[in-house]
Protein backbone atom coordinates (compact mmCIF):
# COMPACT_ATOMS: atom_id res chain seq x y z
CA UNK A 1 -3.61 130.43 -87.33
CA UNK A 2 -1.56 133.21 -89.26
CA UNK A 3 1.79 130.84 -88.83
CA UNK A 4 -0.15 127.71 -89.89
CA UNK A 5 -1.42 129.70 -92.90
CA UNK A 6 1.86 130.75 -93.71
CA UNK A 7 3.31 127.30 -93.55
CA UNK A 8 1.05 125.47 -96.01
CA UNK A 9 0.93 124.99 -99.42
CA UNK A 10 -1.75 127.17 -100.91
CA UNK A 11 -4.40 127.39 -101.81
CA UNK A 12 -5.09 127.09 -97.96
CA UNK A 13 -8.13 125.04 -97.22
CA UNK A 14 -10.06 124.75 -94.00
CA UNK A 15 -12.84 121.68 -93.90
CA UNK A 16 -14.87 122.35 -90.09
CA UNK A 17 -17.18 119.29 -88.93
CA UNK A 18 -18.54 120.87 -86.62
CA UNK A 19 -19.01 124.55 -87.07
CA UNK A 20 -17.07 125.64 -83.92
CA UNK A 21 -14.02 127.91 -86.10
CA UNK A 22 -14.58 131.79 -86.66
CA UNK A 23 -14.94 131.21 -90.50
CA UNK A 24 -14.63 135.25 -91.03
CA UNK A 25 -11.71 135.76 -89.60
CA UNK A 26 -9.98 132.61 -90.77
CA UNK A 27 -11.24 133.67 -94.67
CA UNK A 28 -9.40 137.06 -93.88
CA UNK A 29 -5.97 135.32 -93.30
CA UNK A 30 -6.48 133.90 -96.56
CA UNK A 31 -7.54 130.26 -96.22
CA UNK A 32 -10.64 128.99 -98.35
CA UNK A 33 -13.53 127.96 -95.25
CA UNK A 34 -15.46 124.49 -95.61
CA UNK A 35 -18.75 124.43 -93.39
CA UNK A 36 -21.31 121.96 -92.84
CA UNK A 37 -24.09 123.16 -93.75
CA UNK A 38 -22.88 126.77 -94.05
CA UNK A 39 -21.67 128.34 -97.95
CA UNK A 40 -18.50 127.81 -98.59
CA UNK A 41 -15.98 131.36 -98.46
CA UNK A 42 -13.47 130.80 -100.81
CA UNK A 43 -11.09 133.11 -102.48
CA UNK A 44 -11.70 131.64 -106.50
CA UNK A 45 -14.13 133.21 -108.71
């Protein structure tokens, strides 16, 4: 996920469906983490 990260334009986002990601550790590479039905974790105040 780090090279994929790397590769797009930022800001990263990340929209999961279907809750099956590790949203922690994908919001600590730096992308901004879409759930259903979960908060969002996104790096913008």
């Amino acid at each position: 996920m780090k090279k994929i990260y790397k590769s797009m334009v930022k800001p990263a986002f990340i929209f999961d469906g279907r809750n099956i990601i590790d949203r922690n550790k994908l919001f600590k590479i730096g992308f901004n983490v879409y759930s259903i039905g979960k908060p969002a974790l996104t790096h913008f105040k």
